[in-house]
C-alpha atoms as a PDB file:
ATOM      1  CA  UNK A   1       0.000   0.000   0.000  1.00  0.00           C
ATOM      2  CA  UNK A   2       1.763   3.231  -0.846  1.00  0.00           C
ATOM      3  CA  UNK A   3       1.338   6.504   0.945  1.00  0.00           C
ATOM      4  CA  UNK A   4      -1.375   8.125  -1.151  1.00  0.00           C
ATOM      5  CA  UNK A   5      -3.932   5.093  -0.204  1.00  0.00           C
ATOM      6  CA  UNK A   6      -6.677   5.053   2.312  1.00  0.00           C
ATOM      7  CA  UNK A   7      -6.206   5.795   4.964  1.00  0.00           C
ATOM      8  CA  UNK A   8      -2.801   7.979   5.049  1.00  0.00           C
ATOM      9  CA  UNK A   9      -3.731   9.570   1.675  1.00  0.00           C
ATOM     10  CA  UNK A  10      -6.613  11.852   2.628  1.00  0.00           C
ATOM     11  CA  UNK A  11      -4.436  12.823   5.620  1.00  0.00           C
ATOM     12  CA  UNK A  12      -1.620  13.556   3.897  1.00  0.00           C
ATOM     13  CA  UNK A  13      -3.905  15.607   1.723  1.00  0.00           C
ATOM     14  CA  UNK A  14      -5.494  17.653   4.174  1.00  0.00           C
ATOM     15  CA  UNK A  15      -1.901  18.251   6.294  1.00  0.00           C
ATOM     16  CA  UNK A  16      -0.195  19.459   3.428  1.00  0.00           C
ATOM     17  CA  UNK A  17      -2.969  21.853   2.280  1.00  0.00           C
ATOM     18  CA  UNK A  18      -3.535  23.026   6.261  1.00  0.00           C
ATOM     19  CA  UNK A  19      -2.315  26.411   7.171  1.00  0.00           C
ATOM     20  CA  UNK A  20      -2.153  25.854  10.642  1.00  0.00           C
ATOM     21  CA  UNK A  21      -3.043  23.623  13.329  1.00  0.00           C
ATOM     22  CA  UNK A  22      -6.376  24.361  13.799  1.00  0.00           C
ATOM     23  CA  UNK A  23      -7.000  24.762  10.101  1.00  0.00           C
ATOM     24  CA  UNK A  24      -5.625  20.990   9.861  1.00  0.00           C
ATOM     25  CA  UNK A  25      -7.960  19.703  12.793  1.00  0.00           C
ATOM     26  CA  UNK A  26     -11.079  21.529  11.124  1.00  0.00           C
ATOM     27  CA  UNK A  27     -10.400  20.224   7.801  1.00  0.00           C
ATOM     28  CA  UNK A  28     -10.118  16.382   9.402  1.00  0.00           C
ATOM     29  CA  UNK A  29     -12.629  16.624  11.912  1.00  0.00           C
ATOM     30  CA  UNK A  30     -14.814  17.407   8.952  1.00  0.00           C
ATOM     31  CA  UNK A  31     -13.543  14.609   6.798  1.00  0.00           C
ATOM     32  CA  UNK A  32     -14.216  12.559   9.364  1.00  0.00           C
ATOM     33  CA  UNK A  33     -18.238  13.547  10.025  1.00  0.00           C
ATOM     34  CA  UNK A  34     -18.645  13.597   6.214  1.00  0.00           C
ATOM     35  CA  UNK A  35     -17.081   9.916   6.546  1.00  0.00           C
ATOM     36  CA  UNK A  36     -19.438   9.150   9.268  1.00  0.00           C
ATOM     37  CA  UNK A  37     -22.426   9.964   6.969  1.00  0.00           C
ATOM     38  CA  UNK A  38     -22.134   8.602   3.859  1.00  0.00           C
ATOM     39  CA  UNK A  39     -21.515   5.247   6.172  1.00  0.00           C
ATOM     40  CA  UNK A  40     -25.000   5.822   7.764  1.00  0.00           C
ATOM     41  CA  UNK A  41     -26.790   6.828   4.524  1.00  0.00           C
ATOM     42  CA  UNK A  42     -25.029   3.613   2.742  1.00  0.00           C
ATOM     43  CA  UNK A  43     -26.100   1.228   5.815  1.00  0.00           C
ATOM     44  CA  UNK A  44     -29.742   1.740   7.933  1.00  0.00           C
ATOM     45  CA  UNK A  45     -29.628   1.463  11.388  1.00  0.00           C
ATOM     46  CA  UNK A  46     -31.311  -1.629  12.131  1.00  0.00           C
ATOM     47  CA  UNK A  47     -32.236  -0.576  15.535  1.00  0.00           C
ATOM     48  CA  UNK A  48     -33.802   2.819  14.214  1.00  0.00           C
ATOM     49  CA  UNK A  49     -35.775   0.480  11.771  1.00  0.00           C
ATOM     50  CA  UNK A  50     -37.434  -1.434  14.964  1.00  0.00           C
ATOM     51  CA  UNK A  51     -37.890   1.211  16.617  1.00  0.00           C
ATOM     52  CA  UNK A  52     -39.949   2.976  13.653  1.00  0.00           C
ATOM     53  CA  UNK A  53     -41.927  -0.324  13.273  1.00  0.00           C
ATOM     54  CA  UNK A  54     -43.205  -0.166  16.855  1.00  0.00           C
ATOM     55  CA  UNK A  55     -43.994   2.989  16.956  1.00  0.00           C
ATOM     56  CA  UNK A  56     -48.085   2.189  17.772  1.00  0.00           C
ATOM     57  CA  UNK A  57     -46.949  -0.735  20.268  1.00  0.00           C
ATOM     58  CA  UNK A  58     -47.330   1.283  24.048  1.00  0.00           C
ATOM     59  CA  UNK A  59     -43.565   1.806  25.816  1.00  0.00           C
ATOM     60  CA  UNK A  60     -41.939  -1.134  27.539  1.00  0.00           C
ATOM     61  CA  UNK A  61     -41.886  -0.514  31.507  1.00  0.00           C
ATOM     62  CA  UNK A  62     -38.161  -0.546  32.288  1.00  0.00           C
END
């Protein structure tokens, strides 16, 4: 695997483009959420899915 693959590639990206520190956390944290995402749009929660199917059943008493 050379340097520009996932996952070192992006970073190196994003920490030679940075102008600062902060500049170089903002631009991965946001990788990261946008990441996040498209992993959650590409795969349903199965546990939101239940959830949404009982909606008319009464809560469970804990």
């Amino acid at each position: 695997m050379n340097s520009r693959t996932w996952p070192g590639g992006f970073e190196e990206k994003i920490y030679t483009s940075a102008t600062s520190q902060s500049d170089y956390l903002r631009k991965i944290s946001l990788k990261m959420l946008s990441m996040e995402s498209r992993s959650q749009n590409a795969m349903p929660n199965p546990l939101q899915s239940n959830n949404a199917s009982r909606s008319n059943e009464p809560p469970h008493p804990a």
